[in-house]
Protein backbone atom coordinates (compact mmCIF):
# COMPACT_ATOMS: atom_id res chain seq x y z
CA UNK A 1 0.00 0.00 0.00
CA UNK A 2 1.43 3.40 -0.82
CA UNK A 3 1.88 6.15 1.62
CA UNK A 4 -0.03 9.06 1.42
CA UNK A 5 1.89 12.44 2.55
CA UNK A 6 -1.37 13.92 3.58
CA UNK A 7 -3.58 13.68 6.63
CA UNK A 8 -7.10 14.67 7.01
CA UNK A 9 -5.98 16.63 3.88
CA UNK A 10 -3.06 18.22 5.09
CA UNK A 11 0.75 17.70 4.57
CA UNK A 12 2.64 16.37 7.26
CA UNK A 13 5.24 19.22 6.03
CA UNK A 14 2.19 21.62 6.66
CA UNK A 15 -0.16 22.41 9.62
CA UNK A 16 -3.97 23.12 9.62
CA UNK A 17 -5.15 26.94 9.98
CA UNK A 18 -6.75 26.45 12.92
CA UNK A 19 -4.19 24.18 14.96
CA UNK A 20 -3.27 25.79 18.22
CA UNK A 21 -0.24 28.15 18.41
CA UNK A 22 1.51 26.48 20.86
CA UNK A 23 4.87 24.70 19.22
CA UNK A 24 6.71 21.71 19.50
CA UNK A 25 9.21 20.07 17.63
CA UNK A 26 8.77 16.52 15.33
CA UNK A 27 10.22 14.49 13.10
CA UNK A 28 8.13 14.44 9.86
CA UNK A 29 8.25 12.60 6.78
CA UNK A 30 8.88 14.30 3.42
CA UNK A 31 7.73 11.80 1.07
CA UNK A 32 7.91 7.96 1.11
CA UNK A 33 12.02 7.12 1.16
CA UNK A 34 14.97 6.24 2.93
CA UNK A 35 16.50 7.81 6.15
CA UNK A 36 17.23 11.22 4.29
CA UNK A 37 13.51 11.64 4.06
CA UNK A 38 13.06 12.02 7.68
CA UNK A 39 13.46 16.08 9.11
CA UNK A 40 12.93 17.98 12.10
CA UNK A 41 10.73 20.38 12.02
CA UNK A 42 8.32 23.01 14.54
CA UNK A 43 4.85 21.62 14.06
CA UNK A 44 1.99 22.04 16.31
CA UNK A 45 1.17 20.90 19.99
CA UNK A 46 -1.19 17.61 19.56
CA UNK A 47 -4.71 17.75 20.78
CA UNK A 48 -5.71 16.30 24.69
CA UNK A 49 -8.89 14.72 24.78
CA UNK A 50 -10.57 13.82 27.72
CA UNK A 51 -9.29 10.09 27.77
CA UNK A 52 -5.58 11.53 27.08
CA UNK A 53 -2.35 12.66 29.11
CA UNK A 54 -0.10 14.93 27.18
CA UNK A 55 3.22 13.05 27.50
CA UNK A 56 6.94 15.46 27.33
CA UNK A 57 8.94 13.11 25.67
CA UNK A 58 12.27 12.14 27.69
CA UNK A 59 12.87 9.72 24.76
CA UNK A 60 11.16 7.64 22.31
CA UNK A 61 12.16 3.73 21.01
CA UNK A 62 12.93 2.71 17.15
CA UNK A 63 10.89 0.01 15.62
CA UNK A 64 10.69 -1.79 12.52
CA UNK A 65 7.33 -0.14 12.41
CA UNK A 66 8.39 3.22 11.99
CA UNK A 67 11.29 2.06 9.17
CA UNK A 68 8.18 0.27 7.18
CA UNK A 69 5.85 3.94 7.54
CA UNK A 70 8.59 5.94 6.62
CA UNK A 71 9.42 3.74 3.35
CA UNK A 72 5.48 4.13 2.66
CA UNK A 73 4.96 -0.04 2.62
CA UNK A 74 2.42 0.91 5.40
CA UNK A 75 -0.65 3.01 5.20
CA UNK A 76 -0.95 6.15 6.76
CA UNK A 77 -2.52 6.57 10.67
CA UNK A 78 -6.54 6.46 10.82
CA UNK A 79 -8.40 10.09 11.55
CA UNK A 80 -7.46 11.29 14.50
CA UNK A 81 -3.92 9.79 14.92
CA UNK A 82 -0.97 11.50 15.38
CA UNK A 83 0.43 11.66 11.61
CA UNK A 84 4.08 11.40 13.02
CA UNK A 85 6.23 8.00 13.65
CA UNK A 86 7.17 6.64 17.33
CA UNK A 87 4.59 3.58 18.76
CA UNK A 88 6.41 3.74 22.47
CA UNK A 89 7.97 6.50 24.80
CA UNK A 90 9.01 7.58 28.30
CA UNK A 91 8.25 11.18 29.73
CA UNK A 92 6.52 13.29 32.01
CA UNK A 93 3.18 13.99 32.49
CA UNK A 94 2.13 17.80 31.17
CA UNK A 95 -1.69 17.44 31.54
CA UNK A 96 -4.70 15.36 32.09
CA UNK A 97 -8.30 14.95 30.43
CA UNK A 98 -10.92 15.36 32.39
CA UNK A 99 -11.94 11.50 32.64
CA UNK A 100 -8.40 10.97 33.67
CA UNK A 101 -7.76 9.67 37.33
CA UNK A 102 -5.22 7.76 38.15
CA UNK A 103 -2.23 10.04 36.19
CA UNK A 104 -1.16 13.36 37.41
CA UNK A 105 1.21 16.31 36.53
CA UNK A 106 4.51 15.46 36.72
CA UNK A 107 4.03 11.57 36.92
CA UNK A 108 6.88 9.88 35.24
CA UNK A 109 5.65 7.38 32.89
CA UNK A 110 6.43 5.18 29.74
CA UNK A 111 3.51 4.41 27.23
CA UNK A 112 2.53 2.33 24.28
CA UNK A 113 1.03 4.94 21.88
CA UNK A 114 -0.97 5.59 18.44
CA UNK A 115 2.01 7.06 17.19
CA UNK A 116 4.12 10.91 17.53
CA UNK A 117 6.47 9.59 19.84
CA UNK A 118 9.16 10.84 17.60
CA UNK A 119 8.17 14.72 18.95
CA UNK A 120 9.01 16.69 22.06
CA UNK A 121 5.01 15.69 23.15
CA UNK A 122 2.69 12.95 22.43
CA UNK A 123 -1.10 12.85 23.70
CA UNK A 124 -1.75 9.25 24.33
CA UNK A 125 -4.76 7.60 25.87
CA UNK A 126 -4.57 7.47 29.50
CA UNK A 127 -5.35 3.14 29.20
CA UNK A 128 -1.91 2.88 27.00
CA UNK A 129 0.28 4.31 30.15
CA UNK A 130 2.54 2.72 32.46
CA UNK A 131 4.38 3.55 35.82
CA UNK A 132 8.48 3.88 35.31
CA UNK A 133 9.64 0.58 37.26
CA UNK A 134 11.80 1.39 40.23
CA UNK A 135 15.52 0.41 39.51
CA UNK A 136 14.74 1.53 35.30
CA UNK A 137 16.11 5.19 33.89
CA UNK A 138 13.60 7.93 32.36
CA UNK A 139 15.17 7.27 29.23
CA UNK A 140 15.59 3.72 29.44
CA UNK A 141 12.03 3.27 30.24
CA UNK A 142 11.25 4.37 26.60
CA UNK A 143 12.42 0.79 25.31
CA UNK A 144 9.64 -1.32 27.33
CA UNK A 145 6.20 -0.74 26.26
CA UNK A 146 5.88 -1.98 22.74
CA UNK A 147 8.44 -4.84 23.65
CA UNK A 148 6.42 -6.00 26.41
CA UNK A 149 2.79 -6.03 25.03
CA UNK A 150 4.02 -7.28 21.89
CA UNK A 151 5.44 -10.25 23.50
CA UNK A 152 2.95 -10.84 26.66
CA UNK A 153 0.59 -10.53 24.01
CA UNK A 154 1.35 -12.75 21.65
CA UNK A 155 3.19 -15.13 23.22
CA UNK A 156 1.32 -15.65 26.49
CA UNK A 157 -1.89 -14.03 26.15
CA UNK A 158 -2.14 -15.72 22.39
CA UNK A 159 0.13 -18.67 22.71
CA UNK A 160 -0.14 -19.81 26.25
CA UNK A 161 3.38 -20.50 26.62
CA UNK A 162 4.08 -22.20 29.73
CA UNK A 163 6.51 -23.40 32.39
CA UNK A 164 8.41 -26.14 30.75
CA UNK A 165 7.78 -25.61 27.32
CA UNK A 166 10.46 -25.03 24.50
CA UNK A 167 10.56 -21.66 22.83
CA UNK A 168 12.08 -20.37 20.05
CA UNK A 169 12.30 -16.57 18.93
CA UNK A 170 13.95 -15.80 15.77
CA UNK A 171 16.39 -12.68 16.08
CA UNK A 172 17.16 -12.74 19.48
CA UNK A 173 19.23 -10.12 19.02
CA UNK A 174 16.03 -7.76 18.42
CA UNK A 175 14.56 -5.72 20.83
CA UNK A 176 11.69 -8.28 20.38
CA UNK A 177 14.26 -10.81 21.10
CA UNK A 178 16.25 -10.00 24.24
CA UNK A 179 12.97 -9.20 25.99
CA UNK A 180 11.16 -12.66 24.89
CA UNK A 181 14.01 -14.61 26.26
CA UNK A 182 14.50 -13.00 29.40
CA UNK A 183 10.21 -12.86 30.05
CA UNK A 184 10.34 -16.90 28.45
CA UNK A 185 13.10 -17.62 31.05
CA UNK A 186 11.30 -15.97 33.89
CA UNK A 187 7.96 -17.53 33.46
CA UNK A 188 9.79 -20.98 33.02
CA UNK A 189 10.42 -22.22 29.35
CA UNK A 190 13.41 -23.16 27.40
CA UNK A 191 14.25 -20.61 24.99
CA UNK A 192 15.90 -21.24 21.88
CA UNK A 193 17.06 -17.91 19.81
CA UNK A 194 18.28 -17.26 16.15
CA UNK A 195 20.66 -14.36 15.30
CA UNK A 196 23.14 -13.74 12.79
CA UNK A 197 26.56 -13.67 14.63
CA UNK A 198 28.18 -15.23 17.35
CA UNK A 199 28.53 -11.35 19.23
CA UNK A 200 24.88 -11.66 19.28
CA UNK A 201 24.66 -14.74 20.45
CA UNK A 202 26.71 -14.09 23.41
CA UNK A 203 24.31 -11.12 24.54
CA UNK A 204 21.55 -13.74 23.76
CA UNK A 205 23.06 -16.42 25.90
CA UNK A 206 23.73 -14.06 28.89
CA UNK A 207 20.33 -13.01 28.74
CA UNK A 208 19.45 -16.14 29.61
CA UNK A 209 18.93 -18.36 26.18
CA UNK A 210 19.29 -21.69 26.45
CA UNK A 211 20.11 -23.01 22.87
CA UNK A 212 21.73 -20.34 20.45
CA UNK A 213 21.86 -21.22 16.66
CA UNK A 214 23.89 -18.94 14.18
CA UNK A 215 21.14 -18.84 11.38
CA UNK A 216 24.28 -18.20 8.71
CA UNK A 217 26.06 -20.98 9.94
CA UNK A 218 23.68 -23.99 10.80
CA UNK A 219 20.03 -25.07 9.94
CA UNK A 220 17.83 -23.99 12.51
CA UNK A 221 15.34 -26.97 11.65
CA UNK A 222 18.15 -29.69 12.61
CA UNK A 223 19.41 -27.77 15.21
CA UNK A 224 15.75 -27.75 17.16
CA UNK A 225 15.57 -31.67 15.95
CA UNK A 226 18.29 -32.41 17.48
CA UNK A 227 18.22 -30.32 20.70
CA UNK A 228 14.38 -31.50 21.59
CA UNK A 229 15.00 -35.41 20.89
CA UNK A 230 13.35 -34.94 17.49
CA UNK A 231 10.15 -33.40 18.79
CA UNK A 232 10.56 -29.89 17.88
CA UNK A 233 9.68 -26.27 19.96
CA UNK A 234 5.83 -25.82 21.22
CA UNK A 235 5.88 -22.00 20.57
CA UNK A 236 8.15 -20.04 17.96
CA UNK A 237 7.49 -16.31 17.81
CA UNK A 238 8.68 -15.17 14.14
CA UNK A 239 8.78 -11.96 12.15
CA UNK A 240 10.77 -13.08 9.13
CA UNK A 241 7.54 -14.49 7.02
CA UNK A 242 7.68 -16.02 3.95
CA UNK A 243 10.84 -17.18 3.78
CA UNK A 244 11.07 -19.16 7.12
CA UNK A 245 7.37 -20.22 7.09
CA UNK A 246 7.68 -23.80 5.88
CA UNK A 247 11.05 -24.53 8.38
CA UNK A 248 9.08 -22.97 10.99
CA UNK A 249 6.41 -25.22 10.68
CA UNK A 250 8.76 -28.29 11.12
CA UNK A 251 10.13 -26.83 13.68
CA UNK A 252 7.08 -27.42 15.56
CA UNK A 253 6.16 -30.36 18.52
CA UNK A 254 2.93 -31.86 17.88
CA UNK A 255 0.32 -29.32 19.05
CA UNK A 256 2.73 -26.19 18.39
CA UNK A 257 1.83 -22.88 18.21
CA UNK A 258 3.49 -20.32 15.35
CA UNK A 259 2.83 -16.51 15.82
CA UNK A 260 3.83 -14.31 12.82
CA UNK A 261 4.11 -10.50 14.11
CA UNK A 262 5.87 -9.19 10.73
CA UNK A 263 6.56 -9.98 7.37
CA UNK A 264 10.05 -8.97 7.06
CA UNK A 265 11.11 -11.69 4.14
CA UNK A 266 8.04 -11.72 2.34
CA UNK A 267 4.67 -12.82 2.26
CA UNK A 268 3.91 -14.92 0.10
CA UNK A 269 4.77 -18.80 0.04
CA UNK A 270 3.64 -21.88 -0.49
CA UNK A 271 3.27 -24.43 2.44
CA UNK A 272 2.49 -28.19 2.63
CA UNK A 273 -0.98 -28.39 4.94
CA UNK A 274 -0.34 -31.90 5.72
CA UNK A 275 2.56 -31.18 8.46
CA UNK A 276 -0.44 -29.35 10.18
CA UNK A 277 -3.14 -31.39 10.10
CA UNK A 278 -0.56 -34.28 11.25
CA UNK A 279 0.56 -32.15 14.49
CA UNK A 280 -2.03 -30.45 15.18
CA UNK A 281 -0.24 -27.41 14.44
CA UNK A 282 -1.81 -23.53 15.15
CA UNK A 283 -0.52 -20.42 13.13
CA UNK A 284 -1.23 -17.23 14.13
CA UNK A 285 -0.65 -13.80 13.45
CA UNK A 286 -0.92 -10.45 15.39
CA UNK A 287 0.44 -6.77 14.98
CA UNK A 288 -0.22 -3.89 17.64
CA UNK A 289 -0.22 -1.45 15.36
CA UNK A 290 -4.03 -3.05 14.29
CA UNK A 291 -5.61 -3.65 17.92
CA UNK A 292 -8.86 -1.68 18.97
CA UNK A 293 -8.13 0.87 21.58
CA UNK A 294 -10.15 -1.33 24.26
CA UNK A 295 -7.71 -4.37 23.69
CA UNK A 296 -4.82 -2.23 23.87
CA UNK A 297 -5.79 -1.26 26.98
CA UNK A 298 -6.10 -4.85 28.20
CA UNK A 299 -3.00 -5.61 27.23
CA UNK A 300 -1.38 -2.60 28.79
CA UNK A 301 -3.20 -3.75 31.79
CA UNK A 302 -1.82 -7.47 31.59
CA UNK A 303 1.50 -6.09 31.13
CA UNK A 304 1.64 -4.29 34.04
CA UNK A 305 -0.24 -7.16 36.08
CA UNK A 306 2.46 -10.04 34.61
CA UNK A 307 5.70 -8.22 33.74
CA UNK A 308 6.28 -5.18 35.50
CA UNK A 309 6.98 -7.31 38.39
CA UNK A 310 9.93 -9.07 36.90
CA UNK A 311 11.29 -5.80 36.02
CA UNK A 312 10.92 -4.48 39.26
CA UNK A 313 12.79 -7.46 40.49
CA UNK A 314 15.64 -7.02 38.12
CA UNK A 315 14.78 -10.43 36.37
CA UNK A 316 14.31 -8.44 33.00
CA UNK A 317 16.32 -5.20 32.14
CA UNK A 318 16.14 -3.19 29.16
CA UNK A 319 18.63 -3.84 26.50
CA UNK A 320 19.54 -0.33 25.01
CA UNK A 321 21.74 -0.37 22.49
CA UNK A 322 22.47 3.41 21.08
CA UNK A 323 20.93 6.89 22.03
CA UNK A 324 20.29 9.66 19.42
CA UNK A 325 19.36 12.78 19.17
CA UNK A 326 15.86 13.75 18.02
CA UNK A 327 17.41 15.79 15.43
CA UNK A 328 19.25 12.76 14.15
CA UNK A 329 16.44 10.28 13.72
CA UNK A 330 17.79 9.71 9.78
CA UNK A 331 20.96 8.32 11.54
CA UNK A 332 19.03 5.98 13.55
CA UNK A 333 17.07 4.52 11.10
CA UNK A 334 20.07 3.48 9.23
CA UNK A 335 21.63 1.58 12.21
CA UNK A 336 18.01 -0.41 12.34
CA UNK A 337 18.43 -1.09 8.82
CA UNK A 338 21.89 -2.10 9.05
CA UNK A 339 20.85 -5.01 11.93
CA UNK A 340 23.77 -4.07 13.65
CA UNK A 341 22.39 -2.79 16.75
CA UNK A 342 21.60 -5.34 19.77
CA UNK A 343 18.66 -4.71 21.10
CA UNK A 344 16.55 -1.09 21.14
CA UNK A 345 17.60 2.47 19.71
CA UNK A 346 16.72 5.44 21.42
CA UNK A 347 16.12 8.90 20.58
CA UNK A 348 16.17 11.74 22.84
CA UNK A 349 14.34 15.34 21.99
């Protein structure tokens, strides 16, 4: 689907007549392209409805999401949306709607948002919001939320992963990744990872993952074989697509569940049914970016019921790789494109 520059009839380059005066600074998109299409520029305060906090950002998380808007390969944000990138971000509260109670002024929070986290303020609904864990930085803080729903979501809320199950993740290196295995580990599974060199596979292994494979070396297929007695994994979170579908699927125990959260080696294949049918096998597939506001909430709330605890405890810690500046959100993009970084890229108004 192709991008379209304009919003509600506007240019993201442009702002409405009758926006507010009050100013902020954003990174906006010039026209579909690579990182050199991405500029800072003064744009307008975003609205506060009644369900909203106004967020000031202390910094905002990269994700594959943003890479994929920016390139125009995904459509542009419903009516209503903030038109700018960013889907998580850490800050302090500014101001409250009026059917807001439980955030206040000056509350320090992280959030899982709509989009415009790449700004100096984001309204957000007040549902999407979480507390900063004790023992976790402002700015650090920025990395969690879209990590953590993503995976409670999909692989516990979805998947029912369990204590002594086998899980693989594919690039455990990821942001994705070195959350999964460190929230797999805690809740009692054995986590098998993919990643592309044996540095990342180090940070993978102290992180807690229990069977590393070097997708450029070996074949991950034999190497799950022959690491579950020929069974397979019972859960494998992937976001390659296409071109890992079919492996994936004999990767699988009998009753195993596959959860596709991107598409990021195509999507189309073709697949032989009968492997499923003979293992009772379960494919799924789930994106954030697509929830209704009312699960989004739920899932914000199950986060913070299920895994802010094990942050609090120090059993998961963010994995930040690099910090930019706002200003230098082309730069950062290209370092997520490169899949050189380990773990989640920041950038800091």
């Amino acid at each position: 689907m192709s991008f379209n520059s304009k919003v509600n009839g506007h240019s993201l380059l442009e702002e409405p007549a009758d926006r507010a005066v009050n100013k902020m600074k954003a990174i906006v998109i010039s026209a579909p392209g690579g990182p050199e299409v991405l500029h800072l520029r003064e744009v307008g305060d975003p609205e506060l409805r009644d369900e909203d906090v106004l967020i000031n950002v202390a910094a905002a998380a990269l994700n594959r999401a943003d890479t994929f808007r920016r390139k125009g390969s995904h459509p542009p944000p419903p009516a209503g949306a903030s038109p700018y990138l960013g889907i998580e971000c850490s800050g302090t509260i500014l101001a409250a709607g009026k059917n807001v109670s439980r955030w206040k002024i000056g509350d320090q929070v992280c959030a899982l948002l709509n989009g415009g986290g790449y700004a100096e303020k984001v309204a957000v609904p007040a549902t999407q919001v979480l507390p900063i864990p004790p023992g976790v930085s402002l700015e650090d803080a920025a990395s969690l939320p879209e990590v953590a729903c993503t995976v409670w979501s999909t692989v516990f809320m979805i998947n029912q992963l369990s204590a002594g199950e086998t899980f693989l993740v594919h690039g455990g290196s990821s942001g994705i990744g070195t959350f999964a295995i460190q929230i797999a580990k805690y809740q009692g599974a054995k986590v098998f990872v993919t990643a592309g060199s044996e540095e990342k596979l180090a940070v993978c292994k102290d992180l807690g993952a229990d069977v590393c494979i070097n997708y450029k070396t070996e074949d991950f297929v034999v190497r799950v074989k022959q690491e579950t007695e020929g069974k397979g994994v019972d859960v494998i979170l992937d976001h390659i697509g296409a071109a890992y579908f079919q492996r994936n699927l004999d990767s699988l125990n009998v009753g195993g569940r596959l959860l596709l959260i991107s598409m990021m080696c195509g999507a189309v294949t073709e697949v032989n049914l009968s492997c499923l049918l003979a293992r009772c096998l379960t494919v799924k597939a789930s994106r954030l970016r697509y929830r209704s506001p009312e699960n989004k909430a739920a899932i914000v709330n199950e986060v913070e019921k299920n895994v802010w605890p094990a942050i609090i405890t120090g059993k998961i810690t963010p994995v930040v790789y690099k910090s930019f500046p706002l200003s230098e959100a082309a730069e950062a993009h290209r370092l997520m494109e490169s899949s050189k970084h380990i773990g989640k890229i920041l950038l800091v108004p």
